[in-house]
N, C-alpha and C. Protein backbone atom coordinates (compact mmCIF):
# COMPACT_ATOMS: atom_id res chain seq x y z
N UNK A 1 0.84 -1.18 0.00
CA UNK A 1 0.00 0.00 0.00
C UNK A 1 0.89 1.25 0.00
N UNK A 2 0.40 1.97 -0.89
CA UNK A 2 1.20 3.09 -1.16
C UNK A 2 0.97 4.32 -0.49
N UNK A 3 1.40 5.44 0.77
CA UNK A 3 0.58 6.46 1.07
C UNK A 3 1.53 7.54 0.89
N UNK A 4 1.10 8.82 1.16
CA UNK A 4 1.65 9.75 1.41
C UNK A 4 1.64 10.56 2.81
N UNK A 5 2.92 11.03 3.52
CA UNK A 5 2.47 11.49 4.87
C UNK A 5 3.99 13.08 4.60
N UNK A 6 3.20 14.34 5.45
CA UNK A 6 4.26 15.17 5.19
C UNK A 6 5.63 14.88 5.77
N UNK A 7 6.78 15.44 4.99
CA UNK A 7 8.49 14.81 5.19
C UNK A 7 7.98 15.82 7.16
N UNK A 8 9.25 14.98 7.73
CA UNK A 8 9.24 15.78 9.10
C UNK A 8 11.16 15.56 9.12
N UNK A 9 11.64 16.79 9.79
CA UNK A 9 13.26 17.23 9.94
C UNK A 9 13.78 15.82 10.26
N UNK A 10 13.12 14.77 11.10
CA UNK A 10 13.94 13.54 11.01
C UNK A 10 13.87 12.86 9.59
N UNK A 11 13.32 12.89 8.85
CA UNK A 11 13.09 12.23 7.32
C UNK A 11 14.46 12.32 6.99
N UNK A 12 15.17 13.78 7.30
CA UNK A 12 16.02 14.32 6.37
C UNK A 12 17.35 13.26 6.14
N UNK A 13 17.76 12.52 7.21
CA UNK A 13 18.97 11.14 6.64
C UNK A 13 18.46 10.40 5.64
N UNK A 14 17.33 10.29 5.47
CA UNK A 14 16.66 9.03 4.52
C UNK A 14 16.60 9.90 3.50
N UNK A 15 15.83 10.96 3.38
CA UNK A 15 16.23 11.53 1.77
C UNK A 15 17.06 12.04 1.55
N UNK A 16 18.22 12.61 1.49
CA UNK A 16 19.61 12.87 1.25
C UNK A 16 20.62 11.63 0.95
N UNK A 17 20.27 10.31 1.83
CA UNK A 17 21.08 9.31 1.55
C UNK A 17 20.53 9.16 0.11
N UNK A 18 19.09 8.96 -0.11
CA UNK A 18 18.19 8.71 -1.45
C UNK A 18 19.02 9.55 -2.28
N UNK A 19 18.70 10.66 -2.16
CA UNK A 19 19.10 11.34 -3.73
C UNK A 19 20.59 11.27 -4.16
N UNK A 20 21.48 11.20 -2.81
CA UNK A 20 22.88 11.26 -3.16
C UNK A 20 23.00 9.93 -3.71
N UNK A 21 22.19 8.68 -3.68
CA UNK A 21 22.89 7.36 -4.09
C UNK A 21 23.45 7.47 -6.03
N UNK A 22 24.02 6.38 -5.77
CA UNK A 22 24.94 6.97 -7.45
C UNK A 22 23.80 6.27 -8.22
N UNK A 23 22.51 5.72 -8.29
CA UNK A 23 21.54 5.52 -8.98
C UNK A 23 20.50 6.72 -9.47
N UNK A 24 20.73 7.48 -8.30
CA UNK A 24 20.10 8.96 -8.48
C UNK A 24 20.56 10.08 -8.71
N UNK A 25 21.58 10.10 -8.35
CA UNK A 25 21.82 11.35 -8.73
C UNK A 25 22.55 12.26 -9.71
N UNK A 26 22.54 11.49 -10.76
CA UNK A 26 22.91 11.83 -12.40
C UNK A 26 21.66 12.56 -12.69
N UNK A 27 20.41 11.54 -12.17
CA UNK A 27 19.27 11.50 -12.96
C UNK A 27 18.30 13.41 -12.27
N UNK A 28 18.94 13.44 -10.93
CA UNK A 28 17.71 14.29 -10.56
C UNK A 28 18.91 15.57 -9.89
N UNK A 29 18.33 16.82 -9.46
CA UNK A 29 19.07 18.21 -8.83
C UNK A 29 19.78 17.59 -7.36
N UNK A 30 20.59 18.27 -6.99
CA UNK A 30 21.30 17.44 -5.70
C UNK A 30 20.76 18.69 -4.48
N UNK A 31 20.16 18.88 -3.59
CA UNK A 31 19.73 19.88 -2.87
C UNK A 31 20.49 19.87 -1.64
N UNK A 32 20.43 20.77 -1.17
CA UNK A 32 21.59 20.81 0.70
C UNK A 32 20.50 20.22 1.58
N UNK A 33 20.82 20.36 2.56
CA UNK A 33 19.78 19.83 3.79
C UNK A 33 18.77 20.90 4.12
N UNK A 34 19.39 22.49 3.83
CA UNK A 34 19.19 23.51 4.31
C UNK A 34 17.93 23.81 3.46
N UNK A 35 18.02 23.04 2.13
CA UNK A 35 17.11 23.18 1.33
C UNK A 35 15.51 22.54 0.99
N UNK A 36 16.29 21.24 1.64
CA UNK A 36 15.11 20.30 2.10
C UNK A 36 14.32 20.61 3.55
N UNK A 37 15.08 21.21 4.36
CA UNK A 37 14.19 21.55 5.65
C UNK A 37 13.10 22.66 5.13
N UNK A 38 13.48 23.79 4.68
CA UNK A 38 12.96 25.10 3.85
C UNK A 38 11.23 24.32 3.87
N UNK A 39 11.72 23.22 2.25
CA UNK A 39 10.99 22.40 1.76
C UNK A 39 9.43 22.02 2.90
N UNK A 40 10.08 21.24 3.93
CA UNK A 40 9.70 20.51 4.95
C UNK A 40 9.13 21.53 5.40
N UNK A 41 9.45 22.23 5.74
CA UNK A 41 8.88 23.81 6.82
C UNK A 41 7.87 24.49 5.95
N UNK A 42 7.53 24.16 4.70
CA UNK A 42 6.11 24.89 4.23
C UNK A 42 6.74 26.30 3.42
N UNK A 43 7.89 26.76 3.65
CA UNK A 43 8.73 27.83 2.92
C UNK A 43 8.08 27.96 1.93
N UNK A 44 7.58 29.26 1.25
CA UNK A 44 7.32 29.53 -0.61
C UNK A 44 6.58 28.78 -0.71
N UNK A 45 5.39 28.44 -0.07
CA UNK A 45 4.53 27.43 -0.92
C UNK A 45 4.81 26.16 -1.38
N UNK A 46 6.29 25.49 -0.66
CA UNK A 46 6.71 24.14 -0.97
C UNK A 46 6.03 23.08 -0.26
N UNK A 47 5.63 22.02 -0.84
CA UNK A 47 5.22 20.89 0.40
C UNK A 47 6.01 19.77 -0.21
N UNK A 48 6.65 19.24 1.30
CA UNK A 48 7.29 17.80 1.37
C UNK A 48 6.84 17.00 1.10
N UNK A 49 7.09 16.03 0.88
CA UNK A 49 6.08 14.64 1.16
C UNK A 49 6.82 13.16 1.09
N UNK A 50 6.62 12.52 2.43
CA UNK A 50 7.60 11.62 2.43
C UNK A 50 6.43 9.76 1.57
N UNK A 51 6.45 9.46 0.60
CA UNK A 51 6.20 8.26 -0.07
C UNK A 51 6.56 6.78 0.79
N UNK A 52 5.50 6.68 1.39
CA UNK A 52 5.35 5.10 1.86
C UNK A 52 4.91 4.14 1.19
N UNK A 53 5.66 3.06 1.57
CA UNK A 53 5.03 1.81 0.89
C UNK A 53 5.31 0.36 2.28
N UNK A 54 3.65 0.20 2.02
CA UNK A 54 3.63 -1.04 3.16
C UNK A 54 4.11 -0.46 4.34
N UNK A 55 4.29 0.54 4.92
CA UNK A 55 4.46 1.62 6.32
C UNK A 55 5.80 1.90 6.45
N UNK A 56 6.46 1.75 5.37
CA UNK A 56 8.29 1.86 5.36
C UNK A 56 8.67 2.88 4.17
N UNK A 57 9.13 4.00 4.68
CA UNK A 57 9.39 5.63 3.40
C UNK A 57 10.15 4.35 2.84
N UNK A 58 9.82 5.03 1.47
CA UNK A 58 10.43 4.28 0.21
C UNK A 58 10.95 5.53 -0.96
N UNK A 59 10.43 6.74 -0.66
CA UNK A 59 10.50 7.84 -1.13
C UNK A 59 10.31 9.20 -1.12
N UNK A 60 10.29 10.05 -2.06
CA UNK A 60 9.58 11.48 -1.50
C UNK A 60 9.51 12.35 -2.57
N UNK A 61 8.58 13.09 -2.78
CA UNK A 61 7.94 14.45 -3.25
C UNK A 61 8.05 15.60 -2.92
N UNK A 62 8.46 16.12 -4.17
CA UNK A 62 8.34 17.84 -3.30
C UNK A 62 7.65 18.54 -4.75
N UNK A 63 6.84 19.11 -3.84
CA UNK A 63 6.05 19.99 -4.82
C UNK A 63 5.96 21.59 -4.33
N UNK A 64 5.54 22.44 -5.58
CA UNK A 64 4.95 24.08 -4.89
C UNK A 64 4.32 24.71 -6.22
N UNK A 65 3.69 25.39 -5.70
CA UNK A 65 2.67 26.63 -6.57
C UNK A 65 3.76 27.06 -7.48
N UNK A 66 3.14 27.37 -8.23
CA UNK A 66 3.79 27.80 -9.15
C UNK A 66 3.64 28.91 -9.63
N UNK A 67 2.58 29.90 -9.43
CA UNK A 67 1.79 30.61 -9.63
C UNK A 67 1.68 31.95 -8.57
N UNK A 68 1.19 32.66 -8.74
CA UNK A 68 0.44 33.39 -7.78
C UNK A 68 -0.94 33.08 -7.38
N UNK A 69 -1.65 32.88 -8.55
CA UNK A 69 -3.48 32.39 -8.70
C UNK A 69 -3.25 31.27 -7.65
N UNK A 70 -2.17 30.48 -7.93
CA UNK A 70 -2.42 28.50 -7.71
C UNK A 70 -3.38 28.28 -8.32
N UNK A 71 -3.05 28.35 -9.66
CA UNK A 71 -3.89 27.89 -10.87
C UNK A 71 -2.90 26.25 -11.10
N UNK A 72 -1.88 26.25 -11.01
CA UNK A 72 -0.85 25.64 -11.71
C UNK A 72 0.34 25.24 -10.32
N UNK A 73 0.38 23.90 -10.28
CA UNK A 73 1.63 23.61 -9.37
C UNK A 73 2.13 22.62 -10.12
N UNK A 74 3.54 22.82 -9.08
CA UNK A 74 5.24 22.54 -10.01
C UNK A 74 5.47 21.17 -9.06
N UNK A 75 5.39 19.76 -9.86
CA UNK A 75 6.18 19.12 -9.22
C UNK A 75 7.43 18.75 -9.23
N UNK A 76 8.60 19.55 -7.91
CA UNK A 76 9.57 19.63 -8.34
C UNK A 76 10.84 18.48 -8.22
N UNK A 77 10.43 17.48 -7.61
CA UNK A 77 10.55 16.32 -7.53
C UNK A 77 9.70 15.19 -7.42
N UNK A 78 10.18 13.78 -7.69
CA UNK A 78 9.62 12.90 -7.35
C UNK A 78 10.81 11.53 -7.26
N UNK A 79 11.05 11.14 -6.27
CA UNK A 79 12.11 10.16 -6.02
C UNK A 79 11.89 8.81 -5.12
N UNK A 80 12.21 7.53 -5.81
CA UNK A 80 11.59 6.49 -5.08
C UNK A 80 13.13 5.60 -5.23
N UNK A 81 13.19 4.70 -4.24
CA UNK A 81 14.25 3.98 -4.03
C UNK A 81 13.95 2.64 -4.76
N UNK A 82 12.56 2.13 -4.54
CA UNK A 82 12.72 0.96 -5.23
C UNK A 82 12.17 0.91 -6.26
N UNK A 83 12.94 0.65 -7.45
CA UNK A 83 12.08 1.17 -8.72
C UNK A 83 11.15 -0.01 -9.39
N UNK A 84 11.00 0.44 -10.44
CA UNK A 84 10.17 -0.73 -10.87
C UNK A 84 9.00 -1.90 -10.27
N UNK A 85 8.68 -1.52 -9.08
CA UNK A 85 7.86 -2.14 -8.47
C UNK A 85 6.68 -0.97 -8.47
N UNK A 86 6.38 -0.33 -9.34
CA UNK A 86 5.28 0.88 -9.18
C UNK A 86 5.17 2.01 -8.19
N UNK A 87 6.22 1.80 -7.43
CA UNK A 87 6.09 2.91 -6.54
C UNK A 87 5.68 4.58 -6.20
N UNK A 88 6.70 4.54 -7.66
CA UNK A 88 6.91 6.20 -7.81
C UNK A 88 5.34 6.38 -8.93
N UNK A 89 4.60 5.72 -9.54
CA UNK A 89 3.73 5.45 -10.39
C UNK A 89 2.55 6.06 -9.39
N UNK A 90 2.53 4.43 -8.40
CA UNK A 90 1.52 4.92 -7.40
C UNK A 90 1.29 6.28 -6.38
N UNK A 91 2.43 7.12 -6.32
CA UNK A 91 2.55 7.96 -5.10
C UNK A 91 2.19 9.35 -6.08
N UNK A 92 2.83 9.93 -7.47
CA UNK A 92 2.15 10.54 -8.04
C UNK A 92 0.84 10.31 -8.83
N UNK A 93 0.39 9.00 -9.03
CA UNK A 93 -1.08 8.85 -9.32
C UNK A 93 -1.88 9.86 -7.46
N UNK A 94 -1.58 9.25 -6.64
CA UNK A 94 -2.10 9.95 -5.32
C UNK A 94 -1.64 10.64 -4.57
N UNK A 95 -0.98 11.61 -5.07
CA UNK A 95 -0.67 12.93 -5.36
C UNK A 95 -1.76 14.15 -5.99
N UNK A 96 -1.74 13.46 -7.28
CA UNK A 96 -2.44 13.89 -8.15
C UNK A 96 -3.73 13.80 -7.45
N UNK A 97 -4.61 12.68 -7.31
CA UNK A 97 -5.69 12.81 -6.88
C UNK A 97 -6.48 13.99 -5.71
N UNK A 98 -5.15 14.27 -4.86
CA UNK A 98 -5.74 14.96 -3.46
C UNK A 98 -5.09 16.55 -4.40
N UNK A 99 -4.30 16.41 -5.04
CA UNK A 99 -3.97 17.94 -5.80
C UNK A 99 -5.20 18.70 -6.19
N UNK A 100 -5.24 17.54 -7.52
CA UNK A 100 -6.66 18.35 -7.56
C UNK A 100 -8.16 18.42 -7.43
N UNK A 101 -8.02 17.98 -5.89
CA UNK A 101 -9.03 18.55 -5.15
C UNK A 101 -9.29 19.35 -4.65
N UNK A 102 -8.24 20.08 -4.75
CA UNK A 102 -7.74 21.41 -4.36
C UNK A 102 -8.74 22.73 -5.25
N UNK A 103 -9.64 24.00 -4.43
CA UNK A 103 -10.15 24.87 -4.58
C UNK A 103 -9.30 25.57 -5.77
N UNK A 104 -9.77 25.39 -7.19
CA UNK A 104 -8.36 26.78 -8.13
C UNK A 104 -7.37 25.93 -8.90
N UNK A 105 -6.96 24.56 -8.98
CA UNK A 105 -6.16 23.96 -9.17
C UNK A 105 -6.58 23.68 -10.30
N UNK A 106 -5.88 23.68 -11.55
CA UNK A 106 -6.43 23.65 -13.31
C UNK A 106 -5.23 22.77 -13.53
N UNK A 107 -3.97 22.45 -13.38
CA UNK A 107 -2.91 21.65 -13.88
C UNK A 107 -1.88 21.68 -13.28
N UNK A 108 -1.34 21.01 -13.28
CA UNK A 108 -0.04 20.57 -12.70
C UNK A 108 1.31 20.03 -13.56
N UNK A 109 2.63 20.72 -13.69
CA UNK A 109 3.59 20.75 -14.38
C UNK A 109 4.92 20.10 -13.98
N UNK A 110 5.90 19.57 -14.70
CA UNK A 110 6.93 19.40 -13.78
C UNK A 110 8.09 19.33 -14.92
N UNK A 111 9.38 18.91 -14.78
CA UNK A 111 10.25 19.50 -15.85
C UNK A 111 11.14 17.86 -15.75
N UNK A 112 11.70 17.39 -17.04
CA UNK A 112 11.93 15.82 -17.01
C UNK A 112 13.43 16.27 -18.06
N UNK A 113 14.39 15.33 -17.58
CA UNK A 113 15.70 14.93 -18.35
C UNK A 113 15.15 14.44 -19.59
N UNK A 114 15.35 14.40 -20.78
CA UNK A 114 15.97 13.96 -22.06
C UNK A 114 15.89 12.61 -21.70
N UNK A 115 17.43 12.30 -20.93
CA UNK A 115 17.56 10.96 -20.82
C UNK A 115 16.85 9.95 -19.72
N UNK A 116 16.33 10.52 -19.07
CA UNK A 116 15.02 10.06 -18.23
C UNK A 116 13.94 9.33 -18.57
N UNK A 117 14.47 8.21 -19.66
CA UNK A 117 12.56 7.72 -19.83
C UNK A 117 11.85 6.93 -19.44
N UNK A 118 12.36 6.33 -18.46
CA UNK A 118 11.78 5.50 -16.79
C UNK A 118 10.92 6.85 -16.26
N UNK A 119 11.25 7.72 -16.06
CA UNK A 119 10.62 9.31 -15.65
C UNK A 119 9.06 9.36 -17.13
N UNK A 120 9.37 9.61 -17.68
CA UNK A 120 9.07 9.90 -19.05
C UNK A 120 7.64 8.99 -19.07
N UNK A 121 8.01 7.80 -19.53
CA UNK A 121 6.90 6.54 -19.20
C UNK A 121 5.74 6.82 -18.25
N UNK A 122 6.43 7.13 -16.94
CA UNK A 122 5.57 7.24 -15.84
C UNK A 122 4.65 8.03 -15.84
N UNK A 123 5.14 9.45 -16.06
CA UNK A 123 4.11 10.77 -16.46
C UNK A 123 3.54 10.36 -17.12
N UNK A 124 3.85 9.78 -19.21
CA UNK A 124 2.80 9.64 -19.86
C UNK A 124 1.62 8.91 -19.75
N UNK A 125 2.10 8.18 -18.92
CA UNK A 125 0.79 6.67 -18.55
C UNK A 125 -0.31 7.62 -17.52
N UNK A 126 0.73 8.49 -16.99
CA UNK A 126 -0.20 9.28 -15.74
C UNK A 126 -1.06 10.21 -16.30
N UNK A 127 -0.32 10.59 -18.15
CA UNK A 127 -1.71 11.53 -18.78
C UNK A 127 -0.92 12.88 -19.14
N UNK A 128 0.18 13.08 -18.39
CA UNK A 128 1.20 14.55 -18.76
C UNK A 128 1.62 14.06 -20.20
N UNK A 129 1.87 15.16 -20.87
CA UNK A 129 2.43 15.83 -22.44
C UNK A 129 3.05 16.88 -22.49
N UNK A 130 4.31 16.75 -23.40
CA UNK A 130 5.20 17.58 -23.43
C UNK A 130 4.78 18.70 -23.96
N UNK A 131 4.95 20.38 -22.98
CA UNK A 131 4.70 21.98 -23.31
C UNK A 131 5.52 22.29 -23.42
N UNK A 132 5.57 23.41 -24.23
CA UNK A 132 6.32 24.21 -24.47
C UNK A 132 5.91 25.87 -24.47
N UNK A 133 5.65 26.43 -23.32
CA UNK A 133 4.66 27.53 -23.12
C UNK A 133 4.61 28.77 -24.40
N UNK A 134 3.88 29.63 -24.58
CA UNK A 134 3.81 30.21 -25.40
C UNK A 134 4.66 31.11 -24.95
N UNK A 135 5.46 32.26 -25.43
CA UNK A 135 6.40 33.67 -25.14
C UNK A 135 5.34 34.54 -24.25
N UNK A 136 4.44 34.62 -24.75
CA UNK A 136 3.69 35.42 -23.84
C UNK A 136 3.42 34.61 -22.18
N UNK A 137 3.31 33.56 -22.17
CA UNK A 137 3.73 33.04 -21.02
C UNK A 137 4.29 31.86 -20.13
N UNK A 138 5.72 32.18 -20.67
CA UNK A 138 6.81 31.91 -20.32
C UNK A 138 6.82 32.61 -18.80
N UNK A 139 6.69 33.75 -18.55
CA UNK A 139 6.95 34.17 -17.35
C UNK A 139 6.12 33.41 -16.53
N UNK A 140 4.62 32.85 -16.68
CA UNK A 140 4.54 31.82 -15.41
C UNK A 140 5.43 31.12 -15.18
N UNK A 141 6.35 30.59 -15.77
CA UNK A 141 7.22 29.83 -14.93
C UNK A 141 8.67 29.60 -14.97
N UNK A 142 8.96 31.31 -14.91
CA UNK A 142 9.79 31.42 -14.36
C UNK A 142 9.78 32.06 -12.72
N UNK A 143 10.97 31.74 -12.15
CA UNK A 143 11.29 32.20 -10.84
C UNK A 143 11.57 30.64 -10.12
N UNK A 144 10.83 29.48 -10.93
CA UNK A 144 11.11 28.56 -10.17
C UNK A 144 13.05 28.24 -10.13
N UNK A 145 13.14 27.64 -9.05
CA UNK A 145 14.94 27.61 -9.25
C UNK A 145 15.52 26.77 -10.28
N UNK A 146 15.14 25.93 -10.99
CA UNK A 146 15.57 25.30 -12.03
C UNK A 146 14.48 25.00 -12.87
N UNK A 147 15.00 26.59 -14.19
CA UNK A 147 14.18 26.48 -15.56
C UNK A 147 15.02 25.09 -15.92
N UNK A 148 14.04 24.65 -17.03
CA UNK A 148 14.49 23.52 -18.15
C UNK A 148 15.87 24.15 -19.37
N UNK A 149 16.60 23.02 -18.72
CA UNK A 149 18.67 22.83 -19.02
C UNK A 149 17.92 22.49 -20.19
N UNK A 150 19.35 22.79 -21.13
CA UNK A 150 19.11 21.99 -22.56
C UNK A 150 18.73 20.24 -22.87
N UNK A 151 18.85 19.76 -21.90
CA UNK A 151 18.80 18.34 -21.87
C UNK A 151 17.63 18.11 -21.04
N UNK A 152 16.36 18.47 -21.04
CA UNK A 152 14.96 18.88 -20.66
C UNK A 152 14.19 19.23 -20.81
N UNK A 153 12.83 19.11 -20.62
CA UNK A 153 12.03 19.95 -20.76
C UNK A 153 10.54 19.64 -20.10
N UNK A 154 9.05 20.30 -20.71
CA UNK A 154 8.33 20.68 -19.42
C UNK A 154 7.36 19.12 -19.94
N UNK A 155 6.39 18.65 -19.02
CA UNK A 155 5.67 18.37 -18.83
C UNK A 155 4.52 18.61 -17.76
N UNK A 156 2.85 18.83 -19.10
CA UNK A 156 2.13 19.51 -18.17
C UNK A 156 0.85 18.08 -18.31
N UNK A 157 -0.12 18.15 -17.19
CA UNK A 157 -0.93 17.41 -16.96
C UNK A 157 -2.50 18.19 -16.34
N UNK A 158 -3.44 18.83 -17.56
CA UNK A 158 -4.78 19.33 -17.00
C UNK A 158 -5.46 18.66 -15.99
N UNK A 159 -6.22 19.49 -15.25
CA UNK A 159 -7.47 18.97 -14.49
C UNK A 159 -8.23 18.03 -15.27
């Protein structure tokens, strides 16, 4: 069983060991601790989220508005240790679900490696397609801390 419960400051050895492992961290941003507490602490509209499976973290989420409206949130991670057993599948399928249940919430975006298509797969099955915003608005999304590198780009997923 797959749940979601918010990350808490003790989480923080378990996800840092996660992202630093050499399986991950080619693939995803490397963050400080200082950055993940921020995260954890509700900072900017970020929410943690530590990914259980069978009552044992197996992973974690971090998401935030993206917006001013919160028309639109950014998922700015998603990281699971054991792969291929559906994990990371199941935790943003129910994600998604309690997202947008959310009062204002029209779509949800997130930004994917090139060479990522274990990543790639997952979103599309989940219903996201690759955007490419129009010039006129591009500025929604900027300010987040990592626009899409040349080896990237966006994926968005409507209400």
């Amino acid at each position: 069983m797959i749940r979601l419960r918010p990350s808490r400051r003790d989480d923080l050895p378990f996800i840092t060991t996660l992202e630093r492992h050499p399986d991950n961290r080619d693939l995803i941003g490397q963050w400080t601790d200082g950055e993940h507490l921020s995260a954890i602490a509700g900072e900017n509209g970020r929410e943690h989220w530590i990914v259980e499976r069978d009552g044992e973290r197996a992973g974690y989420l971090i998401a935030y508005d993206c917006r001013p409206s919160g028309a639109g949130i950014y998922v700015k991670r998603i990281l699971v240790g054991d792969k291929e057993r559906g994990t990371g599948s199941a935790a943003l399928r129910e994600f998604l679900a309690n997202l947008f249940a959310r009062p204002g919430v029209a779509f949800v975006w997130l930004i994917v490696r090139n060479e990522n298509a274990r990543a790639q797969a997952v979103y599309r099955k989940l219903g996201f397609t690759r955007f490419d915003p129009p010039p006129a608005d591009e500025r929604l999304y900027e300010g987040i801390d990592d626009a899409p590198a040349d080896r990237c780009f966006r994926m968005k997923k409507l209400v």
